[in-house]
N, C-alpha and C. Protein backbone atom coordinates (compact mmCIF):
# COMPACT_ATOMS: atom_id res chain seq x y z
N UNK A 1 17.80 -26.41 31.75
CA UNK A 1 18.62 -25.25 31.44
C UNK A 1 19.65 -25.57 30.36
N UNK A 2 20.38 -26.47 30.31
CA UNK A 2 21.63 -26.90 29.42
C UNK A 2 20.54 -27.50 28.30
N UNK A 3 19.60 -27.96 28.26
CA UNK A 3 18.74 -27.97 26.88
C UNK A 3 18.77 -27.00 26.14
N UNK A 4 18.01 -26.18 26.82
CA UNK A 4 17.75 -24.63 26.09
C UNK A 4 19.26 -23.69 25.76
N UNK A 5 20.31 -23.92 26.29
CA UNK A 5 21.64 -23.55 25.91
C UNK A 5 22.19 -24.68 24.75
N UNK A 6 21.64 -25.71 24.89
CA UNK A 6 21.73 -26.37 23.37
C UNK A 6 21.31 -25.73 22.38
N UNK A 7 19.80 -25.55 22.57
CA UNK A 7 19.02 -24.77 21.53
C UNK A 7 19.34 -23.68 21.26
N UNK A 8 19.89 -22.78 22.00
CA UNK A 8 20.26 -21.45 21.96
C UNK A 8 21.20 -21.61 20.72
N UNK A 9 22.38 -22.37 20.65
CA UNK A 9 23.36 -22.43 20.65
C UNK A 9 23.61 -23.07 19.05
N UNK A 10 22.61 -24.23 19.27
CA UNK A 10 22.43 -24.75 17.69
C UNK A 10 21.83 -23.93 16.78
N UNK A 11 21.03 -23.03 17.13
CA UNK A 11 20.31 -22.03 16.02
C UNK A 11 21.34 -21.55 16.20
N UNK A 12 22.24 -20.18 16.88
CA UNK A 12 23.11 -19.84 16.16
C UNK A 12 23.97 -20.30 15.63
N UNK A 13 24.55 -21.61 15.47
CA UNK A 13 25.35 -22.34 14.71
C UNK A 13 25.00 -22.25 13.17
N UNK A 14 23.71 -23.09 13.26
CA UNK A 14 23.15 -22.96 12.01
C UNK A 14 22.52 -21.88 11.31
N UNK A 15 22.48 -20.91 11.94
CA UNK A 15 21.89 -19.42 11.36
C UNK A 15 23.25 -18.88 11.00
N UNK A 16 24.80 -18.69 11.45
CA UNK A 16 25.56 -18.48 10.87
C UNK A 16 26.67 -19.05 9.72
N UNK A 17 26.35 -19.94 10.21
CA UNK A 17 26.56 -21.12 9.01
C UNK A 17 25.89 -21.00 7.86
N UNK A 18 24.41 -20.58 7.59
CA UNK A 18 23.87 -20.40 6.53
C UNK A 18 24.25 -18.64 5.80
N UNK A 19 24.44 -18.13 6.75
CA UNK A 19 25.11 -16.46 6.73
C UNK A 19 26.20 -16.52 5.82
N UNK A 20 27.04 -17.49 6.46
CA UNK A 20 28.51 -17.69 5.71
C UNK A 20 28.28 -17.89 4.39
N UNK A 21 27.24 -18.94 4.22
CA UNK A 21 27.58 -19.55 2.90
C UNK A 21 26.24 -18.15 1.93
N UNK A 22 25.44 -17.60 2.73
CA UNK A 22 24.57 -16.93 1.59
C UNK A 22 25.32 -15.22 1.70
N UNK A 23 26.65 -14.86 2.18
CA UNK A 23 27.16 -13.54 2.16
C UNK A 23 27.71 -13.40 0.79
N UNK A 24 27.63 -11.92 0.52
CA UNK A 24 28.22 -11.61 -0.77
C UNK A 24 29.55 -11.27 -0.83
N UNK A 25 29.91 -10.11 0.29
CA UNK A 25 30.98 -10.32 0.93
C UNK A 25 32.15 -11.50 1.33
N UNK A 26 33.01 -11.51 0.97
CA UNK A 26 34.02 -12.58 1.95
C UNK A 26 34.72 -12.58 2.77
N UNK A 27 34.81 -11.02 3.22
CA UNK A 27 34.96 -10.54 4.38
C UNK A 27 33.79 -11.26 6.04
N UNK A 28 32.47 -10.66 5.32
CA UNK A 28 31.61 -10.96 6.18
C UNK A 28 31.53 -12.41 6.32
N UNK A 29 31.75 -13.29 5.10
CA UNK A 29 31.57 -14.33 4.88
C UNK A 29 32.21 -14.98 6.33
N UNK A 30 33.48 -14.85 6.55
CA UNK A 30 34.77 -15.38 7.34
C UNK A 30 33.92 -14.28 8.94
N UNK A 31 33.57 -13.97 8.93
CA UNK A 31 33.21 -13.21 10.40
C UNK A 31 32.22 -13.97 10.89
N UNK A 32 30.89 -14.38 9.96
CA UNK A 32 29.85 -15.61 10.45
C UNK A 32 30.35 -16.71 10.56
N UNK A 33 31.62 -16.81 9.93
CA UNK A 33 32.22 -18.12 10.23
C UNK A 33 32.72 -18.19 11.58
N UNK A 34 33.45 -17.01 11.83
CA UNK A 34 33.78 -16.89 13.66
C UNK A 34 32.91 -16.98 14.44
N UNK A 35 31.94 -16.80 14.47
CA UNK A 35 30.84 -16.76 14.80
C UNK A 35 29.79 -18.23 15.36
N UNK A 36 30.35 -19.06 14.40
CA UNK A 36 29.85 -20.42 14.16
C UNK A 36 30.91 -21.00 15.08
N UNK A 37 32.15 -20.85 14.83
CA UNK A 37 33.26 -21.29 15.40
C UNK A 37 32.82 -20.88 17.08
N UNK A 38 32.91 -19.88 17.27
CA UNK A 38 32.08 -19.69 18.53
C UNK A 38 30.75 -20.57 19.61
N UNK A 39 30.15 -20.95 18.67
CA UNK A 39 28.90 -21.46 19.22
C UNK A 39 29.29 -22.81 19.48
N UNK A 40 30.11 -23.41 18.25
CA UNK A 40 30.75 -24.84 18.37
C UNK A 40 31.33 -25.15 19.32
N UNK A 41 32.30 -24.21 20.04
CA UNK A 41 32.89 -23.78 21.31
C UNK A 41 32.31 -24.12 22.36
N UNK A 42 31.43 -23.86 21.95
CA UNK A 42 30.04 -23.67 23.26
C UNK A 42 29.30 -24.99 23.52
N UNK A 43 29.01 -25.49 22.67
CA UNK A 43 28.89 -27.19 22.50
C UNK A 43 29.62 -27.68 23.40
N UNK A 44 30.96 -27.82 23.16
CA UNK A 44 32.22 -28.56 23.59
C UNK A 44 31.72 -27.97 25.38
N UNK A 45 31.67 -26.94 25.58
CA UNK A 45 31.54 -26.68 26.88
C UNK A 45 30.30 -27.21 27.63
N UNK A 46 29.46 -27.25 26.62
CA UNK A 46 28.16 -27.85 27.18
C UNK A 46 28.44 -29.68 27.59
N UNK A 47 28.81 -29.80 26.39
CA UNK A 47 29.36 -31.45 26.74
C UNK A 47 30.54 -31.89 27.75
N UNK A 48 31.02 -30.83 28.77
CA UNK A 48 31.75 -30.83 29.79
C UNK A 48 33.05 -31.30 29.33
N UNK A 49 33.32 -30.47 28.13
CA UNK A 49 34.90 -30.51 27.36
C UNK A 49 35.31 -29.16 27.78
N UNK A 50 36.16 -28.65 28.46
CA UNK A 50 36.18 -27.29 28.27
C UNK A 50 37.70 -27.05 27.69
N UNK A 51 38.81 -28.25 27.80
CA UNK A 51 39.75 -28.14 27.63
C UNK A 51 39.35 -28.20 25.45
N UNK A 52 38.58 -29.07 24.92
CA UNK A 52 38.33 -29.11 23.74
C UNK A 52 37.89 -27.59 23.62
N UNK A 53 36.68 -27.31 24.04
CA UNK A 53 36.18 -25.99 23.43
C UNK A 53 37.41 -24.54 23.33
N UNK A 54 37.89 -24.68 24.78
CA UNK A 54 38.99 -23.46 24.75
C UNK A 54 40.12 -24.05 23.76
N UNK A 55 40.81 -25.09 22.63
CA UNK A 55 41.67 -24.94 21.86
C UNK A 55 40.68 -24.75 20.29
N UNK A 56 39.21 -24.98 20.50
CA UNK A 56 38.81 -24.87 19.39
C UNK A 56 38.42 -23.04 19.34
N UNK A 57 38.73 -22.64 20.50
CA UNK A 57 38.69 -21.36 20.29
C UNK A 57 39.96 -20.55 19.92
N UNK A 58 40.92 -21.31 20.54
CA UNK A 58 42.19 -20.88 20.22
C UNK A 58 42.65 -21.07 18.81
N UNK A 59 42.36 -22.00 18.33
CA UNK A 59 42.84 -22.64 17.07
C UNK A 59 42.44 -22.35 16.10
N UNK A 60 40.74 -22.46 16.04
CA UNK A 60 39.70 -22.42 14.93
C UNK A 60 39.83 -21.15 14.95
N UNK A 61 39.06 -20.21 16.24
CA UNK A 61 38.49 -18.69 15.91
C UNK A 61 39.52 -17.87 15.84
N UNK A 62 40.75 -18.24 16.54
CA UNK A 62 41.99 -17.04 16.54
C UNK A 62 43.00 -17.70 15.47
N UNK A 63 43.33 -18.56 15.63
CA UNK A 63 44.61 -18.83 14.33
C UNK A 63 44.21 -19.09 12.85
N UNK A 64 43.47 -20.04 12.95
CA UNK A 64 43.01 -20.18 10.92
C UNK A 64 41.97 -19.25 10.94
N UNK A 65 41.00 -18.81 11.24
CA UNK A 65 40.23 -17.04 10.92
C UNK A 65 41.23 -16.21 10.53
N UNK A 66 42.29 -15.80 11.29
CA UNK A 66 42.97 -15.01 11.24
C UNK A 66 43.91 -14.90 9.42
N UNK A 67 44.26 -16.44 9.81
CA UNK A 67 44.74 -16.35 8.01
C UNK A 67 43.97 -16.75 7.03
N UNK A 68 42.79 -17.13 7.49
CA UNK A 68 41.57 -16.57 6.27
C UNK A 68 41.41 -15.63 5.39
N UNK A 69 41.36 -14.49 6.90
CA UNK A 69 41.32 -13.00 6.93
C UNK A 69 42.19 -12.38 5.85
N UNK A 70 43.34 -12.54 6.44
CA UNK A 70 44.69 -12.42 5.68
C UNK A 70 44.86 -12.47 4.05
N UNK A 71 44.41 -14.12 3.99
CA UNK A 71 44.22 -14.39 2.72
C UNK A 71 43.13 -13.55 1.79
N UNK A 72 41.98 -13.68 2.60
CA UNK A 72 41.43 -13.22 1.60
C UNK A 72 41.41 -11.09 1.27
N UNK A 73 42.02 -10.98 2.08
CA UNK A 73 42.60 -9.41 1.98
C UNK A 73 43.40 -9.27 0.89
N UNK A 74 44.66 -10.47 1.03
CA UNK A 74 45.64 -10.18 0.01
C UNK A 74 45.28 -10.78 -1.67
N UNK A 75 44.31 -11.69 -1.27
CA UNK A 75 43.89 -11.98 -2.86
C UNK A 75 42.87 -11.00 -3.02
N UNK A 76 42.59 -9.60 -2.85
CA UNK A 76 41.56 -8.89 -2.74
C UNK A 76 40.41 -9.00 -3.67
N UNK A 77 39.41 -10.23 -3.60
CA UNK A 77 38.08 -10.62 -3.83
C UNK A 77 37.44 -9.62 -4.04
N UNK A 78 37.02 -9.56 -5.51
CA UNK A 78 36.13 -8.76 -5.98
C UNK A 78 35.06 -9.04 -7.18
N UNK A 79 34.11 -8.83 -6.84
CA UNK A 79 32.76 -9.45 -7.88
C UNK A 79 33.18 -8.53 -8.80
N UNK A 80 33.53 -7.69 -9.00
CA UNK A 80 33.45 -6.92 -10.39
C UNK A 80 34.60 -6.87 -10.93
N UNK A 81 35.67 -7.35 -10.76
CA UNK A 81 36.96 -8.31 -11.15
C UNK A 81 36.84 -9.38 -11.69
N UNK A 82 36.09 -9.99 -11.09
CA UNK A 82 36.24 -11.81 -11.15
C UNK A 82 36.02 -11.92 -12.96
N UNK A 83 36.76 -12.80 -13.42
CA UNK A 83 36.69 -13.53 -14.87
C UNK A 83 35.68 -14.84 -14.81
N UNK A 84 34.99 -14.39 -15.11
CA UNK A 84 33.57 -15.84 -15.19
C UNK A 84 34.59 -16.72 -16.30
N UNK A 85 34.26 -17.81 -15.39
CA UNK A 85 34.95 -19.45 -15.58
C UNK A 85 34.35 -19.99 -16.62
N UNK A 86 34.79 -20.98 -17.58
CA UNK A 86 33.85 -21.59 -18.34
C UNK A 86 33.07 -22.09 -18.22
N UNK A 87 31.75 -22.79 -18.80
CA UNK A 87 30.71 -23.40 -17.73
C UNK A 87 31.46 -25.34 -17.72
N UNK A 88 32.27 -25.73 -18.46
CA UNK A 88 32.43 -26.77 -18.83
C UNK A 88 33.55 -27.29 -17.82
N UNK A 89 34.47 -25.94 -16.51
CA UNK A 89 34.97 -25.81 -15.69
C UNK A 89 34.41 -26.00 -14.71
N UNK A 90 33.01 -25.38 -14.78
CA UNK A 90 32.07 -25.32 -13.43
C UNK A 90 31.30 -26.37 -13.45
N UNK A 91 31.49 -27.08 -14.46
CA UNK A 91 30.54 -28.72 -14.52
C UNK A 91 31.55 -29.73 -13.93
N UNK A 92 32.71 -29.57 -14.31
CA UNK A 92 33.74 -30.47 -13.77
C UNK A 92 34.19 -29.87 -12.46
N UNK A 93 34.36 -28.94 -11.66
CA UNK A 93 34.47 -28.79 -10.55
C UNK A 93 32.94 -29.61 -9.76
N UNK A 94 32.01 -29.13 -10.28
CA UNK A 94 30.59 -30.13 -9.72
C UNK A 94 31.22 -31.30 -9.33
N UNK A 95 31.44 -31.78 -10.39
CA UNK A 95 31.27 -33.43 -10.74
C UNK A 95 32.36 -33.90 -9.56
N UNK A 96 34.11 -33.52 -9.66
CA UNK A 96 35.08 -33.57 -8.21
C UNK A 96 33.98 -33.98 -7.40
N UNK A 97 33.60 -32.44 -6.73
CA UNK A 97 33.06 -32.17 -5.80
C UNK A 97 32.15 -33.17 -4.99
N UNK A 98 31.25 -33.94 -6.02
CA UNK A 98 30.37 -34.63 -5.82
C UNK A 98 31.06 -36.01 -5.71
N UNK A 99 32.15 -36.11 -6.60
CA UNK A 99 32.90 -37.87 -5.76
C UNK A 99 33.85 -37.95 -4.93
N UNK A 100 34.06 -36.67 -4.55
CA UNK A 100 35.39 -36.55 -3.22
C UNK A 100 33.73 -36.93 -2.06
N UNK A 101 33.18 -36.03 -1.78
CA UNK A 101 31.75 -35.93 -0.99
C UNK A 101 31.06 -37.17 -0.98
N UNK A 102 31.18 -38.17 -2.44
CA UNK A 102 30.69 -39.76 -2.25
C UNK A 102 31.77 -40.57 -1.40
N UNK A 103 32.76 -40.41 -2.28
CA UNK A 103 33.87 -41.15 -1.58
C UNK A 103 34.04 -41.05 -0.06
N UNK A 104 33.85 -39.78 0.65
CA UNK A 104 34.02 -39.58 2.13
C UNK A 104 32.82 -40.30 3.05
N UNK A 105 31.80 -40.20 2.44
CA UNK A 105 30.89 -40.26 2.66
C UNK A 105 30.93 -42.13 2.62
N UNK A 106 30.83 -43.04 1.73
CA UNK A 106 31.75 -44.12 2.10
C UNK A 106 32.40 -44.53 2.67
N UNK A 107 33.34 -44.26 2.94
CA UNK A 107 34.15 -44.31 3.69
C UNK A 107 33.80 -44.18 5.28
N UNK A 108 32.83 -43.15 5.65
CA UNK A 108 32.39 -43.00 6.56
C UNK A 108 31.06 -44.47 6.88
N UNK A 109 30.66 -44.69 6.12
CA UNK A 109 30.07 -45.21 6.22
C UNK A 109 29.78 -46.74 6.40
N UNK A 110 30.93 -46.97 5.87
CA UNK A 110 31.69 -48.29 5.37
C UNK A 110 32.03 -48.57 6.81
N UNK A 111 32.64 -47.70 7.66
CA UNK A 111 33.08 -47.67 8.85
C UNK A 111 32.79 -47.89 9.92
N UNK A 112 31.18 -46.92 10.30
CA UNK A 112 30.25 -46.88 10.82
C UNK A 112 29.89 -48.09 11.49
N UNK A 113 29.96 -47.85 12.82
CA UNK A 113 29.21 -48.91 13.98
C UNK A 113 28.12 -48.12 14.80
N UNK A 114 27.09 -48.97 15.24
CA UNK A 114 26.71 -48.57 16.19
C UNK A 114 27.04 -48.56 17.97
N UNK A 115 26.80 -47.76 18.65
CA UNK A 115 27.33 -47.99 20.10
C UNK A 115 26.29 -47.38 21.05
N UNK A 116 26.40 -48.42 21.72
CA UNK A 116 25.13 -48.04 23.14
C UNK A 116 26.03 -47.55 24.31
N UNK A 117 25.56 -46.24 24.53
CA UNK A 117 26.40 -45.50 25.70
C UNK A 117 25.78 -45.81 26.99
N UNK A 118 26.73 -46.39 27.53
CA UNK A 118 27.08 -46.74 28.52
C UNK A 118 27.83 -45.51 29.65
N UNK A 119 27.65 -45.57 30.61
CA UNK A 119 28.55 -43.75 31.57
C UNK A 119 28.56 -44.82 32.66
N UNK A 120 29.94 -45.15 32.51
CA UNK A 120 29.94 -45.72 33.89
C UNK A 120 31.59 -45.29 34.27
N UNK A 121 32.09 -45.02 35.25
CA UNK A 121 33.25 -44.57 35.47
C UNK A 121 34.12 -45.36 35.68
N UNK A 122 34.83 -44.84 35.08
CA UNK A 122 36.61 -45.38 34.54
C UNK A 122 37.67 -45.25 35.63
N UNK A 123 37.46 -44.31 36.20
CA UNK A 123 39.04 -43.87 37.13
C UNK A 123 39.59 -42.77 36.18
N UNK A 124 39.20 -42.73 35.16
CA UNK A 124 40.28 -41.71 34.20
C UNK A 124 39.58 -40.64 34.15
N UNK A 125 40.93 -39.37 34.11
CA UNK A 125 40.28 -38.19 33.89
C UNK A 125 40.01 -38.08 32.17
N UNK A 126 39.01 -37.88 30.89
CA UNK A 126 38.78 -37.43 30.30
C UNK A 126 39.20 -36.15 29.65
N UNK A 127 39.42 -35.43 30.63
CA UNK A 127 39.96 -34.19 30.41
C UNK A 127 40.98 -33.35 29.72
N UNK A 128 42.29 -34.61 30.58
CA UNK A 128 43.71 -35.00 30.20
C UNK A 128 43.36 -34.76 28.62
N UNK A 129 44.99 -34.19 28.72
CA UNK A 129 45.44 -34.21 27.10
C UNK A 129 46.16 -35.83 26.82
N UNK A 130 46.70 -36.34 27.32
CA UNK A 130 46.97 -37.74 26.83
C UNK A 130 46.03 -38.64 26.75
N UNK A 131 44.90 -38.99 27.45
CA UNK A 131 44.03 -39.86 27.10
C UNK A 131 43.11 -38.85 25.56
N UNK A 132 42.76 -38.14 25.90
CA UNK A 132 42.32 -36.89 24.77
C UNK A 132 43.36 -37.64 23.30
N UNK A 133 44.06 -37.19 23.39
CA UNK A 133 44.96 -37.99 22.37
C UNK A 133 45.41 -39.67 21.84
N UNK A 134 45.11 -40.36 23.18
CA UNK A 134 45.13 -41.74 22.73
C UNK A 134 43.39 -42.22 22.14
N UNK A 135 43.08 -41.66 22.76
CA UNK A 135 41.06 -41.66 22.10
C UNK A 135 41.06 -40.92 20.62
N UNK A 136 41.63 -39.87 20.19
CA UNK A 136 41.96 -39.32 18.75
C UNK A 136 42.62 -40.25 17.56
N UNK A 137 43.79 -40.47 18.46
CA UNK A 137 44.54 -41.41 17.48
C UNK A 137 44.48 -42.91 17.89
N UNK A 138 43.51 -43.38 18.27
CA UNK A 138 43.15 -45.03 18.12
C UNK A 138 41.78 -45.15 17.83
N UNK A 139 40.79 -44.78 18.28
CA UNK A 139 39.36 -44.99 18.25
C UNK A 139 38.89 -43.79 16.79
N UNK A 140 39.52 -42.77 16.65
CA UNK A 140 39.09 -42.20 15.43
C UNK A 140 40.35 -41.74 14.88
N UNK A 141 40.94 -42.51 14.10
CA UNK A 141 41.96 -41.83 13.12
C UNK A 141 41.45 -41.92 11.93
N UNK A 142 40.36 -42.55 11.38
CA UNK A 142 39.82 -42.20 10.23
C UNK A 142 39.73 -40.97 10.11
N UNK A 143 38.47 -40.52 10.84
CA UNK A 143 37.71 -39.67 10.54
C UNK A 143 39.01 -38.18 10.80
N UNK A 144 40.07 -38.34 11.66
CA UNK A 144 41.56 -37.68 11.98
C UNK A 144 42.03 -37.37 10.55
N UNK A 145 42.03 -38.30 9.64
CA UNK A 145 42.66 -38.32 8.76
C UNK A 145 41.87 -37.69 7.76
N UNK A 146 40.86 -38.35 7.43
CA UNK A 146 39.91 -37.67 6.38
C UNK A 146 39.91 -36.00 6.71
N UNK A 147 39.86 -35.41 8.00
CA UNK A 147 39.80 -33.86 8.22
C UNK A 147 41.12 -33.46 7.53
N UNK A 148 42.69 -34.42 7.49
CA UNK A 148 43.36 -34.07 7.29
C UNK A 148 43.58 -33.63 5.79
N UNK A 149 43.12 -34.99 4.65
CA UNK A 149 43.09 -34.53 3.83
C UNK A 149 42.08 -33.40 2.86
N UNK A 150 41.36 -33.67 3.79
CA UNK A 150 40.19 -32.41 3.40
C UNK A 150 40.84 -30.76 3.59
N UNK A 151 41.37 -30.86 4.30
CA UNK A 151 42.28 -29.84 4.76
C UNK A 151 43.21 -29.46 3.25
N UNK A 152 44.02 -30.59 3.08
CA UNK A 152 44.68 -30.60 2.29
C UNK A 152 44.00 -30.24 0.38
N UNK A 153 43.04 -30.69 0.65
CA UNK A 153 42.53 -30.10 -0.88
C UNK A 153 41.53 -28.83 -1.10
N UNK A 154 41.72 -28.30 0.83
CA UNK A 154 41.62 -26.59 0.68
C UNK A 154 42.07 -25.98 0.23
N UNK A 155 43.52 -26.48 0.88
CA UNK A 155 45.06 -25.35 0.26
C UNK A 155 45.17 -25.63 -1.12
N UNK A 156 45.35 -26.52 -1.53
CA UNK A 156 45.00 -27.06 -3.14
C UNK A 156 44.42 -25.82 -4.23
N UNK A 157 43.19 -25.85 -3.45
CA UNK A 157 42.23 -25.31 -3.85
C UNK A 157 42.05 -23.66 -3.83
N UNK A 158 42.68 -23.52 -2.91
CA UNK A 158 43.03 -21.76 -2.57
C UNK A 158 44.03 -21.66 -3.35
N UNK A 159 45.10 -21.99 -3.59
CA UNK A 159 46.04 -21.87 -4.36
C UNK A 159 45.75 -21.58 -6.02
N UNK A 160 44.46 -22.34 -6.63
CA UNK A 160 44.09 -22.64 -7.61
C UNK A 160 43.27 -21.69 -7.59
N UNK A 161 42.72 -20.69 -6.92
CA UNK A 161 41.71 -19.89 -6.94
C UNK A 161 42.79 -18.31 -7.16
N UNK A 162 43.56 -18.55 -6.33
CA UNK A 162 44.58 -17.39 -5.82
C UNK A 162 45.43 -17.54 -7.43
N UNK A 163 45.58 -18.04 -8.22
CA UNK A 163 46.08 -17.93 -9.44
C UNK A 163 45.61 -17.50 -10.86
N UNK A 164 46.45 -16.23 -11.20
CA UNK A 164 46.08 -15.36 -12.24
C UNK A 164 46.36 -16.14 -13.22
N UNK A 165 45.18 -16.00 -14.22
CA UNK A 165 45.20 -16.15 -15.78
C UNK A 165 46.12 -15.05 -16.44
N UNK A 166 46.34 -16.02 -17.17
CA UNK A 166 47.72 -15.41 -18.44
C UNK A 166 46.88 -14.60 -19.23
N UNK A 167 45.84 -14.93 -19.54
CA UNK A 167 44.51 -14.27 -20.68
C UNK A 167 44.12 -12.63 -20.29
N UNK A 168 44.26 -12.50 -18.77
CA UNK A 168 43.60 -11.13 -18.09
C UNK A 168 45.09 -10.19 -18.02
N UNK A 169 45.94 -10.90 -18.05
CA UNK A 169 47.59 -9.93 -18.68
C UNK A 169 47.42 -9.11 -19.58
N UNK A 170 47.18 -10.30 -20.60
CA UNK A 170 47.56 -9.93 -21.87
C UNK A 170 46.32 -8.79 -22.67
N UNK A 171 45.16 -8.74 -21.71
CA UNK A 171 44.31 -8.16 -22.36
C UNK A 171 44.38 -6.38 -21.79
């Protein structure tokens, strides 16, 4: 039964996930994303996290959706607005793109151990938000960190998107 609620669960992951990224809309775009956020949820619950899944519902689907939403309302996204970029812009955004994505990817990798799971009981509840947190910040603060700055060259990046050309003023 919890197989087939895997399966259930991973196709819609990945069927909205591909939604997100092939919508024309960016409205809709950010709704398959809730959506995904949802199913991920569902994971966490399957893997007998429920305290993880209910803040990734709290967090992911209700607080940053929400100022997604927001955002992309107030920068009101429009294909028949938009100023096509130079292509010599869109070659060098590639190129970033592709050594932030090597570099992480390194890094990850560089890192990388293998581990044979073992389930043998501890005495500890798992559950707990303090062990939850000493397992975050000792056993993975890389990968803690890397989300962080990835994070960080969203806003970057929204910012840089969310900014009017002087050229579309003046014309």
């Amino acid at each position: 039964m919890v197989e087939i609620l895997f399966y259930i669960l991973s196709t819609i992951t990945l069927g909205s996930a591909v939604l997100t990224l092939l919508s024309k809309n960016p409205i809709h775009s950010a709704l398959w994303l809730v959506v995904s956020f949802f199913s991920i949820a569902g994971h966490y619950i399957l893997l007998n996290s429920q305290f993880l899944g209910m803040v990734h519902i709290m967090v992911y689907s209700g607080a940053i959706m929400i100022l997604m939403l927001f955002t992309i309302m107030l920068m009101n996204l429009n294909i028949s607005h938009e100023i096509s970029k130079p292509f010599i812009t869109k070659v060098v955004a590639t190129i970033a793109f592709c050594l932030v994505g090597l570099l992480l990817l390194s890094i990850t990798m560089r890192g990388a151990q293998t581990y044979e799971l073992q389930y043998a009981t501890h005495g500890q509840d798992f559950q707990s938000v303090q062990v939850l947190g000493k397992v975050l910040l000792n056993e993975y603060v890389m990968p803690f960190e890397m989300v962080a700055v990835l994070l960080l060259l969203s806003m970057i990046g929204a910012v840089l998107i969310s900014k009017k050309d002087k050229t579309d003023k003046e014309a």
